[in-house]
N, C-alpha and C. Protein backbone atom coordinates (compact mmCIF):
# COMPACT_ATOMS: atom_id res chain seq x y z
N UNK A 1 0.82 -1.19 0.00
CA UNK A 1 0.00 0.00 0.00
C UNK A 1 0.87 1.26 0.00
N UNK A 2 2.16 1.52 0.70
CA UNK A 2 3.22 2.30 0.86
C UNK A 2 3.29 2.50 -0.50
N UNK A 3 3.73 1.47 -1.48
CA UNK A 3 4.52 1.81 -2.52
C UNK A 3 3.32 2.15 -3.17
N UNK A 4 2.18 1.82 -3.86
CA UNK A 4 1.39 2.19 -4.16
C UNK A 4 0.84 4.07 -4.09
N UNK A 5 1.09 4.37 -2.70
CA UNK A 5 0.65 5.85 -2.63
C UNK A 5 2.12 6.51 -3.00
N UNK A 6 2.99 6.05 -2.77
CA UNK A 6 4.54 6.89 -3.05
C UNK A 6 4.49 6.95 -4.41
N UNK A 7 3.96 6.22 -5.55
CA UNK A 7 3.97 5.69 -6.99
C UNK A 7 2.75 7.16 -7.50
N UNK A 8 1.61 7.00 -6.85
CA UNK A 8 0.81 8.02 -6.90
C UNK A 8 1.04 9.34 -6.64
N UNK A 9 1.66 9.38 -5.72
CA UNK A 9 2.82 10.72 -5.22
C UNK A 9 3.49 11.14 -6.38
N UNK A 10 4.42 10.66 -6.89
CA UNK A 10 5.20 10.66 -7.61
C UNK A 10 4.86 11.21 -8.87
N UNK A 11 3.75 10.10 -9.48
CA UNK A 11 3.18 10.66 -10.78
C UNK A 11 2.32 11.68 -10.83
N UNK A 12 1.69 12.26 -9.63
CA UNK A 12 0.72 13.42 -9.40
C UNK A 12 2.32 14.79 -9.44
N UNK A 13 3.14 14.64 -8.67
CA UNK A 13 4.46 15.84 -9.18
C UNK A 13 4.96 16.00 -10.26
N UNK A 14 4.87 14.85 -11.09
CA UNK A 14 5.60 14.85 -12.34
C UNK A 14 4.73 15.86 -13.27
N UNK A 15 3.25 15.26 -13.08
CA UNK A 15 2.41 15.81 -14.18
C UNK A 15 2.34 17.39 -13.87
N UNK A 16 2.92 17.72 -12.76
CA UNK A 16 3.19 19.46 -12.72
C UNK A 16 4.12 20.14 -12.67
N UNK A 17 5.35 18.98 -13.18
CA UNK A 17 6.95 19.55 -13.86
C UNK A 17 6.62 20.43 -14.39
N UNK A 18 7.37 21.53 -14.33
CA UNK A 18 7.61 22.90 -15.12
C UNK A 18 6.28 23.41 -15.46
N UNK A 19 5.59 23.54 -14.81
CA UNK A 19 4.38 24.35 -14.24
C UNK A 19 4.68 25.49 -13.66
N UNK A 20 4.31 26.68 -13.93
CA UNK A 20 4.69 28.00 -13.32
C UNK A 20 3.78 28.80 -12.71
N UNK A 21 3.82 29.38 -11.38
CA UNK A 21 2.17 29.38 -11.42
C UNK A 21 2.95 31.45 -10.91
N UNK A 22 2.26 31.87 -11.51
CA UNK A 22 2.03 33.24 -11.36
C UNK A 22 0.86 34.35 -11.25
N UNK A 23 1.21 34.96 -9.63
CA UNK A 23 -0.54 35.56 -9.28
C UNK A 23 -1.55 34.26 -8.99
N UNK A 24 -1.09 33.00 -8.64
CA UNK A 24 -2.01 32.08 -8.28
C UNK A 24 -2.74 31.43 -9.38
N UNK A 25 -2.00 31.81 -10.91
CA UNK A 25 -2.44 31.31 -11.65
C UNK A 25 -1.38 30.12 -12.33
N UNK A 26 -1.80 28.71 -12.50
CA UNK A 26 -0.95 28.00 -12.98
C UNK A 26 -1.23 28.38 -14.52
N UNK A 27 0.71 28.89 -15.29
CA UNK A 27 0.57 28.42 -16.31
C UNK A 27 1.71 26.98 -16.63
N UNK A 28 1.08 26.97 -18.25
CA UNK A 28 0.90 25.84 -18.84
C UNK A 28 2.72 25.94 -19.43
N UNK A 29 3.52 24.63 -19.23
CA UNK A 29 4.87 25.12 -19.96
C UNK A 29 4.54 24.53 -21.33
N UNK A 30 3.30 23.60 -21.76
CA UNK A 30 3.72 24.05 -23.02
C UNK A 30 2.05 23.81 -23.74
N UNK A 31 1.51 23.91 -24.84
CA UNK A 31 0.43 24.06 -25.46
C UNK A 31 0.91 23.49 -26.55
N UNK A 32 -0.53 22.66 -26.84
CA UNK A 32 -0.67 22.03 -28.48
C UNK A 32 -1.59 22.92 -29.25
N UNK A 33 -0.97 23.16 -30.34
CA UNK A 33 -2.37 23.99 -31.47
C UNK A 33 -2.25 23.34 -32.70
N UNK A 34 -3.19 23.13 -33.37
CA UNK A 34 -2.92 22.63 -34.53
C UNK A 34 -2.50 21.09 -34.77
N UNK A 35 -2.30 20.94 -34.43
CA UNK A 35 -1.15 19.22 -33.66
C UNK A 35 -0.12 20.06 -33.40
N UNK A 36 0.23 21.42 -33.10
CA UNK A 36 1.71 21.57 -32.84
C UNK A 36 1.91 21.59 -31.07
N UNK A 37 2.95 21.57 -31.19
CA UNK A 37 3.64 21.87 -29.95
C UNK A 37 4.29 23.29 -29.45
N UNK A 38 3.50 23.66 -28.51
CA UNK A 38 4.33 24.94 -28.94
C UNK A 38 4.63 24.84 -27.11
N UNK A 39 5.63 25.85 -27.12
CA UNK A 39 6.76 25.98 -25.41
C UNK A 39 6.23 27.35 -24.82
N UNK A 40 6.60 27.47 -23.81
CA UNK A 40 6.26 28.66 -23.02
C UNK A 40 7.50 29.15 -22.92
N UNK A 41 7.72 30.66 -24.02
CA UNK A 41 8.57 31.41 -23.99
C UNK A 41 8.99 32.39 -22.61
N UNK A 42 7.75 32.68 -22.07
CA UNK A 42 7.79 33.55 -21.14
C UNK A 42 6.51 34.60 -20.71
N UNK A 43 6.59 35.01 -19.71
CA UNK A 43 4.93 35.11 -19.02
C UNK A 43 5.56 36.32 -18.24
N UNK A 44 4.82 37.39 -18.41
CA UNK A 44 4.40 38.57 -17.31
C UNK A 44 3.52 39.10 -16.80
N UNK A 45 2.95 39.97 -16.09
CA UNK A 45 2.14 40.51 -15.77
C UNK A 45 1.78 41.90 -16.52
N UNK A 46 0.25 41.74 -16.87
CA UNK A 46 0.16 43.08 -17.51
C UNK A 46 -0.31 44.03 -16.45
N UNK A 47 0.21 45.10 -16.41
CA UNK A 47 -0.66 46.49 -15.16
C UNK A 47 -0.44 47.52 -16.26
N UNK A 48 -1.45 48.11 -15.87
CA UNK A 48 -1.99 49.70 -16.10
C UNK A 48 -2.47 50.78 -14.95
N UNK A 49 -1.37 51.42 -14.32
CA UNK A 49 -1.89 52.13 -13.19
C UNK A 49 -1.89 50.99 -12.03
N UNK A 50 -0.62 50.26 -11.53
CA UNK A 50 -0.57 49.49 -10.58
C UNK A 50 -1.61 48.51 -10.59
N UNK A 51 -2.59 48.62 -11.36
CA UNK A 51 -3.13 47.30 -11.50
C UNK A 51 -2.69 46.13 -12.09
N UNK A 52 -3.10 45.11 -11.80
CA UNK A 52 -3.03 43.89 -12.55
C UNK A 52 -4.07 43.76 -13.19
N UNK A 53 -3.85 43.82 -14.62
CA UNK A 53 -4.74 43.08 -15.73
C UNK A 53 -4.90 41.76 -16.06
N UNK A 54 -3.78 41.21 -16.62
CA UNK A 54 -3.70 39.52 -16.80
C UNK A 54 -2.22 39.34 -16.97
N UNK A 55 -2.47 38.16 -16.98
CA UNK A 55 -0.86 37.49 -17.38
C UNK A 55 -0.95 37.10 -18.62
N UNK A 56 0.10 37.98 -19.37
CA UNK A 56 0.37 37.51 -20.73
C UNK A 56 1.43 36.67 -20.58
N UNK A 57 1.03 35.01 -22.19
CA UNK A 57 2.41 34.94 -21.93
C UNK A 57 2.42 34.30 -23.20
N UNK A 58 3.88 34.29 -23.81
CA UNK A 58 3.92 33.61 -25.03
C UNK A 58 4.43 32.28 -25.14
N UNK A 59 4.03 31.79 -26.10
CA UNK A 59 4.18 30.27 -26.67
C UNK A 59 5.03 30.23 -27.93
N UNK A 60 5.87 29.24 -28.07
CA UNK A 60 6.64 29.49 -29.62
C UNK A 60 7.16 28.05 -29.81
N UNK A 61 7.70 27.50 -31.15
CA UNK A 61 8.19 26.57 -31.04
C UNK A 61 9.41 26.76 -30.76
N UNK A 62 10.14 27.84 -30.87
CA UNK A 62 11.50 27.62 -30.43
C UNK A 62 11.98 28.66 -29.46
N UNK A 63 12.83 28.99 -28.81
CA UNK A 63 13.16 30.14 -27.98
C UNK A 63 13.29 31.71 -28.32
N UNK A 64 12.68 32.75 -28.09
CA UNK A 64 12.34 33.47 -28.88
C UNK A 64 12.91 35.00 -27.79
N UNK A 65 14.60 35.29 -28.00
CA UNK A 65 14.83 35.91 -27.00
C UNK A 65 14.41 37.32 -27.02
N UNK A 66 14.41 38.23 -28.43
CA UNK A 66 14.14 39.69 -28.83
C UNK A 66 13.28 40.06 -29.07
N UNK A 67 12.62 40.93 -28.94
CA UNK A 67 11.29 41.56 -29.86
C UNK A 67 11.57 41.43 -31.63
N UNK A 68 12.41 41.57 -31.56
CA UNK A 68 12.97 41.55 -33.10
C UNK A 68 12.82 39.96 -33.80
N UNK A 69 13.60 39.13 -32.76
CA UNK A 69 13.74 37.87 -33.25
C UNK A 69 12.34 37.40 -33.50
N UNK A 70 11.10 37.24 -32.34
CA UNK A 70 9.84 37.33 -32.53
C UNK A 70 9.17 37.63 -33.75
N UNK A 71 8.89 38.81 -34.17
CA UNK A 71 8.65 39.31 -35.26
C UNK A 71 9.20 38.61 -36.45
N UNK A 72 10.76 38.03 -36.70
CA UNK A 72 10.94 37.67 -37.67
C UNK A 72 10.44 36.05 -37.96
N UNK A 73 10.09 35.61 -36.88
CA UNK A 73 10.51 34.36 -36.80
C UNK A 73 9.29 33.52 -37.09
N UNK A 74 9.06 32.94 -38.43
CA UNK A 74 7.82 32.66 -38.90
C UNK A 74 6.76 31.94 -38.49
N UNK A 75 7.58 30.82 -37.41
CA UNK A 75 6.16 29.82 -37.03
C UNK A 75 5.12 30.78 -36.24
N UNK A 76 4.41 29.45 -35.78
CA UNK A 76 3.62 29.49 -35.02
C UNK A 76 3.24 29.90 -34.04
N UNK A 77 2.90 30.98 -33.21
CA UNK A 77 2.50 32.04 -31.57
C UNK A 77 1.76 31.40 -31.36
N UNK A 78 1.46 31.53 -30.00
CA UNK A 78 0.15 31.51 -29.16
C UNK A 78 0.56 32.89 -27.84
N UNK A 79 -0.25 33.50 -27.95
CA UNK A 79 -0.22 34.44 -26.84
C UNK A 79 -1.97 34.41 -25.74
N UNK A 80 -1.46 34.17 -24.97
CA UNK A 80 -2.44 33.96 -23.47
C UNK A 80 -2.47 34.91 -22.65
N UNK A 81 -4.05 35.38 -22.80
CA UNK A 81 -4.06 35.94 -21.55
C UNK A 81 -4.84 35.56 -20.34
N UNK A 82 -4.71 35.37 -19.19
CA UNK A 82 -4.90 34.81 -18.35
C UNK A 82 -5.62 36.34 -17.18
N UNK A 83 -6.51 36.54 -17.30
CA UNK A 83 -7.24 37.89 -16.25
C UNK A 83 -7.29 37.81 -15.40
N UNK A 84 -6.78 38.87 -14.34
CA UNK A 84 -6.66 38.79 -13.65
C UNK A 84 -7.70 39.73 -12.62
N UNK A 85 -7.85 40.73 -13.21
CA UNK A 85 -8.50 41.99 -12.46
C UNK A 85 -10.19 41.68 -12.17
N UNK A 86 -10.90 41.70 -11.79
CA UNK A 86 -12.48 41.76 -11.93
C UNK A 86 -13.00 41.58 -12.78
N UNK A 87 -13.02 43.14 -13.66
CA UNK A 87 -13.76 43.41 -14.80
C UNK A 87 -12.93 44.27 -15.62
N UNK A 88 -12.65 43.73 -17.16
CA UNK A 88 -11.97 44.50 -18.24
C UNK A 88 -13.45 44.65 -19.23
N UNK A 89 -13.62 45.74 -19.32
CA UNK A 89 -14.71 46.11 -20.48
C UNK A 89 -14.38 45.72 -22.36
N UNK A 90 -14.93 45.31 -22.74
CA UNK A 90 -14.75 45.10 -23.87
C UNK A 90 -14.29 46.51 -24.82
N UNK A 91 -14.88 47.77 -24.46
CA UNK A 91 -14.77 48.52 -24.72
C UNK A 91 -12.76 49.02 -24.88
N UNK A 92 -12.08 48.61 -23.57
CA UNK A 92 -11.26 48.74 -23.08
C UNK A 92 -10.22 47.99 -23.74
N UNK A 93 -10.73 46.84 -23.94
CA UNK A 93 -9.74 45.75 -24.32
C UNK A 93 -9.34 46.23 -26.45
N UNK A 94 -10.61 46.65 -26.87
CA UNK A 94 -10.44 47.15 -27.89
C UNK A 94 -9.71 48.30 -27.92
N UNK A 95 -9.61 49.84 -27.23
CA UNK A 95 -8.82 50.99 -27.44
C UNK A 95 -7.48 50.09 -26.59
N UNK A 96 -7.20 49.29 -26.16
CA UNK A 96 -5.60 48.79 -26.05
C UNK A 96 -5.12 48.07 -27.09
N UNK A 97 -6.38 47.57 -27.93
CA UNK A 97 -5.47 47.02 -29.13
C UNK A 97 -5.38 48.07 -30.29
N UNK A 98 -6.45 48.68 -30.05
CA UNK A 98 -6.12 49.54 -31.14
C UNK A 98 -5.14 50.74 -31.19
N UNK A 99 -4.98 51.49 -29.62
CA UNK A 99 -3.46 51.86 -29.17
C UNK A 99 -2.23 51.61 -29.53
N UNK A 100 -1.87 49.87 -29.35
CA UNK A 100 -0.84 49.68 -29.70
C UNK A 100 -0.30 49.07 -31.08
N UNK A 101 -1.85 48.80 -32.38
CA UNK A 101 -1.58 49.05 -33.67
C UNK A 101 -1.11 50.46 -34.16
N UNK A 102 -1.58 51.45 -33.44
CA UNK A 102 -1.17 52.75 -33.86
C UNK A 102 0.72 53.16 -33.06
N UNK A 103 0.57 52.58 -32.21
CA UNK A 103 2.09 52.99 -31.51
C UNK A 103 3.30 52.32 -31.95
N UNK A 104 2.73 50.81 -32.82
CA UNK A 104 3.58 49.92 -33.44
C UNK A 104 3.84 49.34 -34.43
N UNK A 105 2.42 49.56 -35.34
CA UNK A 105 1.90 49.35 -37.03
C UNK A 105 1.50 49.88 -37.50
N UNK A 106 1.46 51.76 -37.44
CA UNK A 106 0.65 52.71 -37.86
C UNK A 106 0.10 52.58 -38.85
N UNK A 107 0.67 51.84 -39.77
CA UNK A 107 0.00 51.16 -41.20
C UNK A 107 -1.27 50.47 -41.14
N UNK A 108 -1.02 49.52 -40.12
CA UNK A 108 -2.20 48.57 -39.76
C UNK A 108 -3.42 49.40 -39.17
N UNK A 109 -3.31 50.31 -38.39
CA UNK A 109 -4.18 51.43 -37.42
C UNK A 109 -5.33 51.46 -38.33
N UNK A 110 -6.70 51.07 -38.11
CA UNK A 110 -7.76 51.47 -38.87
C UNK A 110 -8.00 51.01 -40.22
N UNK A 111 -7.23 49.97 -40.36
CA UNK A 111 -6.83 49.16 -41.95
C UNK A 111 -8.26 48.21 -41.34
N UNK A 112 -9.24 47.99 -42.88
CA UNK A 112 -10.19 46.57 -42.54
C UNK A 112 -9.61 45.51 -41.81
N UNK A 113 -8.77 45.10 -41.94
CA UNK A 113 -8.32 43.88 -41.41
C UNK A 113 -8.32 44.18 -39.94
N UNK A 114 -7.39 45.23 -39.10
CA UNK A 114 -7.58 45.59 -38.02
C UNK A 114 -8.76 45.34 -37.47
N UNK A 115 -10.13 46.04 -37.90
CA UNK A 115 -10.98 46.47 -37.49
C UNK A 115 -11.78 45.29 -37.57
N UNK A 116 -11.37 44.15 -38.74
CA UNK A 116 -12.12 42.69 -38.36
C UNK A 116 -12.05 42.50 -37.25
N UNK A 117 -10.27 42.23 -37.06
CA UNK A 117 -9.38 41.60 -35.65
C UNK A 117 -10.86 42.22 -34.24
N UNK A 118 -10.72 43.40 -34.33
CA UNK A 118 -11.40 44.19 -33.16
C UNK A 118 -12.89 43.95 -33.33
N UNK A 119 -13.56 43.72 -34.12
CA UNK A 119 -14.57 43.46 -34.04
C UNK A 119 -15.03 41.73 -33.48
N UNK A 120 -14.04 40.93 -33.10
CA UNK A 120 -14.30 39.97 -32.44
C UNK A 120 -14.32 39.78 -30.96
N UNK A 121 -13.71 40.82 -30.97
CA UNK A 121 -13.98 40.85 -29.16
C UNK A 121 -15.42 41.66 -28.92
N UNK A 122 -16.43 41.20 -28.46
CA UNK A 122 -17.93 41.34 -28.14
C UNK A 122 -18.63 41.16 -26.77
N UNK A 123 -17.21 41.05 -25.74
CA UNK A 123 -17.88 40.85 -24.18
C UNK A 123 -16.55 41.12 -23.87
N UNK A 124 -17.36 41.53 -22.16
CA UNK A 124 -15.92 41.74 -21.39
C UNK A 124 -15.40 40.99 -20.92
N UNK A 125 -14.20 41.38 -20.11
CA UNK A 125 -13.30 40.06 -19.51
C UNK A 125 -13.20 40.05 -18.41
N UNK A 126 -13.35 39.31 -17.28
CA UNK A 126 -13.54 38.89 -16.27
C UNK A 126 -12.43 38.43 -15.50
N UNK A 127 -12.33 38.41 -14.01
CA UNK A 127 -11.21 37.03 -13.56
C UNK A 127 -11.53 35.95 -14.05
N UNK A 128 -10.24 35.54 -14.27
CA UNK A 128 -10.52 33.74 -14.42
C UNK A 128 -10.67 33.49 -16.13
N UNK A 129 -10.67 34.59 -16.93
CA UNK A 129 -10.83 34.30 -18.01
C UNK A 129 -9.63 34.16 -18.91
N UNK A 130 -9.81 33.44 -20.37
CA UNK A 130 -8.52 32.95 -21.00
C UNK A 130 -8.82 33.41 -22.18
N UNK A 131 -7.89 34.48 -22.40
CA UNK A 131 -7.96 34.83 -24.21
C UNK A 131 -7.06 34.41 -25.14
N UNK A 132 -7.05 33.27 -25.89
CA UNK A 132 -5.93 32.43 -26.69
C UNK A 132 -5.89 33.96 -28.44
N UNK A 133 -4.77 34.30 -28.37
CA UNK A 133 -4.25 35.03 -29.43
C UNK A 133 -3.59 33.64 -29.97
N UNK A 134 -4.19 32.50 -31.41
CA UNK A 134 -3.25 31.83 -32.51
C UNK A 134 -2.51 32.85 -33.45
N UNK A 135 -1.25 33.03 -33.55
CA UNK A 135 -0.78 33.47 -34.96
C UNK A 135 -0.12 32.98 -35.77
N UNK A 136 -1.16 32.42 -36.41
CA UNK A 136 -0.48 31.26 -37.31
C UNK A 136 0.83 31.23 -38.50
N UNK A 137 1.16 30.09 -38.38
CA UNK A 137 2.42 30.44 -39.63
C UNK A 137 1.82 30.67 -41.05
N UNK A 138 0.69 30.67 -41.24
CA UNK A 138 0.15 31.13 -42.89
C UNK A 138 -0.39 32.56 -42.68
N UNK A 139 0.12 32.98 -41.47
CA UNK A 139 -0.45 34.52 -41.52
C UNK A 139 -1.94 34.98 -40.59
N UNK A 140 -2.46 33.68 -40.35
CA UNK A 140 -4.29 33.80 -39.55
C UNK A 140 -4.00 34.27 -38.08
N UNK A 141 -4.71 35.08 -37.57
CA UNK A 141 -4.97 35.20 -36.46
C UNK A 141 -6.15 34.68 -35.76
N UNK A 142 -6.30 34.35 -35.03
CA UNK A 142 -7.46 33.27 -34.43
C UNK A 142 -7.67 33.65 -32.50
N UNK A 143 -8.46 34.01 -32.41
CA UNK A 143 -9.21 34.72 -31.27
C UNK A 143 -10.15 33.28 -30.13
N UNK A 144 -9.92 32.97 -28.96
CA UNK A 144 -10.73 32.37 -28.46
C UNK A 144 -10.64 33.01 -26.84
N UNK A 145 -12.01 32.81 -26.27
CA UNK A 145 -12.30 33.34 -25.57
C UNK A 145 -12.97 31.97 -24.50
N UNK A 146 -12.46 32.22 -23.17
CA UNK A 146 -12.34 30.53 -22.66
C UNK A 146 -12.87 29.29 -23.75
N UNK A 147 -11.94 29.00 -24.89
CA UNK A 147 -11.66 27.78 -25.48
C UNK A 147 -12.92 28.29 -26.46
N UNK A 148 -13.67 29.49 -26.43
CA UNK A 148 -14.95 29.27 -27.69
C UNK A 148 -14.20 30.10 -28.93
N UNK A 149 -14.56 29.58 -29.64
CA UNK A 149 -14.06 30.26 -30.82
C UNK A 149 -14.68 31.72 -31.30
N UNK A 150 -13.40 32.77 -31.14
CA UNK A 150 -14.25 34.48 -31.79
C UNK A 150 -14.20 34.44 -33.45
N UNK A 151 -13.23 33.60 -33.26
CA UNK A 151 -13.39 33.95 -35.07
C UNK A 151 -11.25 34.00 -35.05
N UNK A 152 -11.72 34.18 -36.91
CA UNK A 152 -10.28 34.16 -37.30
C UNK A 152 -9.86 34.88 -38.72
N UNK A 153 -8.72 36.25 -38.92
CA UNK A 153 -8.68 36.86 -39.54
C UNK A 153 -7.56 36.39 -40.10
N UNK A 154 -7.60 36.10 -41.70
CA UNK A 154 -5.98 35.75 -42.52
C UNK A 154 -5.77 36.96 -42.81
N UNK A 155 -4.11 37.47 -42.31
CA UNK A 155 -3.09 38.76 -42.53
C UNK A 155 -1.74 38.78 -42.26
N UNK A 156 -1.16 38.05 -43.19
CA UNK A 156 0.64 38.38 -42.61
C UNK A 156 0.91 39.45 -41.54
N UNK A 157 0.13 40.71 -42.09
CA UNK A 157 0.17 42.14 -41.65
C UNK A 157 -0.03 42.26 -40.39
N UNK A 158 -1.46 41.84 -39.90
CA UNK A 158 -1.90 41.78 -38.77
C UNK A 158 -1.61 40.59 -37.71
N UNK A 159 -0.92 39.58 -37.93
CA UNK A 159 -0.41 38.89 -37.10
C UNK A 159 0.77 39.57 -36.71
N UNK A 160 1.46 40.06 -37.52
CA UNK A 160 2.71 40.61 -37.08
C UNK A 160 2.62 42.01 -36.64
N UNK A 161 1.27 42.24 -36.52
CA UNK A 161 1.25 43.89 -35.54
C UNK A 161 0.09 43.30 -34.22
N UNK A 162 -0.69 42.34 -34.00
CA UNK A 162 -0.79 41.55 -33.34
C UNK A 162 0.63 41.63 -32.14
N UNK A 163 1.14 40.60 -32.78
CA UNK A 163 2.35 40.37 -31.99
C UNK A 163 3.47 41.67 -31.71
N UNK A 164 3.68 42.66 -32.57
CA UNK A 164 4.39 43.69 -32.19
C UNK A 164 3.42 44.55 -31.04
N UNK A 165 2.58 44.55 -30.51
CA UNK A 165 1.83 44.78 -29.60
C UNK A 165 2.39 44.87 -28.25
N UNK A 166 3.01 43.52 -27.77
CA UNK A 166 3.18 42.95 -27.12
C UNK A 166 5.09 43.13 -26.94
N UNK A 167 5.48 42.69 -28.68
CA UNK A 167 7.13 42.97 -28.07
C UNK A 167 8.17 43.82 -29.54
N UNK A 168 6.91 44.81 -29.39
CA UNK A 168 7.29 46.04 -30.67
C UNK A 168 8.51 46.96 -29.97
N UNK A 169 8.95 48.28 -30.67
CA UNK A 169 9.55 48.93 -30.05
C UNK A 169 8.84 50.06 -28.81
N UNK A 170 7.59 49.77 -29.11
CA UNK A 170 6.66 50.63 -28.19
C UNK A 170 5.74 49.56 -27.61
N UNK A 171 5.98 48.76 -27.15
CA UNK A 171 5.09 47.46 -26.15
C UNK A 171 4.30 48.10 -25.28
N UNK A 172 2.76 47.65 -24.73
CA UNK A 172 1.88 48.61 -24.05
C UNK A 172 2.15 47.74 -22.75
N UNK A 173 3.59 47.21 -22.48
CA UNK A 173 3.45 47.30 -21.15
C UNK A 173 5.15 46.63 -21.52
N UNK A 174 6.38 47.43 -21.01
CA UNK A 174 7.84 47.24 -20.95
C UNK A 174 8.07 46.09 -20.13
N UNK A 175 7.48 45.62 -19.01
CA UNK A 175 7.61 44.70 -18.08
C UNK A 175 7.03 43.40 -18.32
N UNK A 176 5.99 43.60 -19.22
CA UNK A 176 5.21 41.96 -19.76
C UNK A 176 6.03 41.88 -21.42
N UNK A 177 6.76 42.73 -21.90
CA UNK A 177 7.99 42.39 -22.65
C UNK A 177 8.64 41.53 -22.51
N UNK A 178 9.45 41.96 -21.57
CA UNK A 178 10.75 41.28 -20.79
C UNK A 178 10.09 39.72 -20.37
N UNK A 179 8.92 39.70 -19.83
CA UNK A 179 8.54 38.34 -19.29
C UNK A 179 8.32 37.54 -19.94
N UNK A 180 7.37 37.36 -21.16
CA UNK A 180 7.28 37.31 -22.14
C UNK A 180 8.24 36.97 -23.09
N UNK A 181 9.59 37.05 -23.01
CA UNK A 181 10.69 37.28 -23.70
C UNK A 181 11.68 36.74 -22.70
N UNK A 182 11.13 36.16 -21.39
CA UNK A 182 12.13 35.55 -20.73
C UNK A 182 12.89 35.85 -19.89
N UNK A 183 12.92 37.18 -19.93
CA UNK A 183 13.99 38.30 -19.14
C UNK A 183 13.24 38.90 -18.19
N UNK A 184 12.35 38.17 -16.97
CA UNK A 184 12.26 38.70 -15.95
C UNK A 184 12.88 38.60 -14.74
């Protein structure tokens, strides 16, 4: 019976190897999309005004140390956000994306495609909630909102101002950069 619960012991720790749990939230070290595999690059906290918003964090297939390298680097993203605060208004969550298309893709700013992207977010965000950003390697961006599907926009353009969002030269938060990127 000893060995039996030590065996159970054992395999209940394993299955939470490299599990990271931040703000009381466990994340995931690595995610499947697609059949892929993708790794947990790195995870921060987003704040605005000493708040905590959520924990962003990125996924990649391979190690992804720069904002630069990111951007170039063609596969597959997943970016997570994990909420943290009460209540994020939908309203809210849209002028931050559309903020940092203008601070980082001015091109993209107000382009249809943008304004698809933004037109899929349609409720607010809550604690406890999970917003999966896919950016796929054919260019799609793909929106889910705890695991339901918002929809999905094909744009080389906008995946890659998508993601410059997050680790552009003007990131809407310097500290979920760095985390994100490994360097916290």
């Amino acid at each position: 019976m000893r060995i039996l619960l030590a065996l159970i012991f054992v395999v209940a720790l394993s299955a939470n190897a490299g599990a990271v749990e931040i703000a009381g939230v466990s994340i995931d070290p690595t995610v499947t999309v697609n059949n892929q595999q993708l790794k947990l690059n790195g995870s921060g906290i987003r704040k605005k005004f000493f708040v905590k918003v959520y924990i962003g964090s990125l996924y990649a297939a391979k190690k992804l140390s720069s904002g630069s390298e990111a951007l170039k680097d063609p596969g597959a993203k997943l970016i997570r956000m994990n909420f943290l605060h009460s209540k994020v208004d939908k309203e809210k969550i849209i002028e931050a994306f559309s903020e940092g298309f203008a601070n980082n893709s001015p091109g993209l700013a107000g382009s249809s495609e943008a304004k698809k992207f933004l037109a899929l977010f349609t409720a607010d965000f809550v604690r406890g909630d999970v917003v999966d950003l896919l950016l796929g390697a054919d260019g799609s961006v793909s929106a889910k909102h705890n695991g339901r599907q918002l929809g999905t926009v094909t744009s080389p353009r906008l995946a890659s101002g998508v993601l410059a969002i997050y680790l552009g030269d003007k990131p809407a938060d310097d500290g979920l950069k760095k985390g994100m990127l490994g360097k916290d």
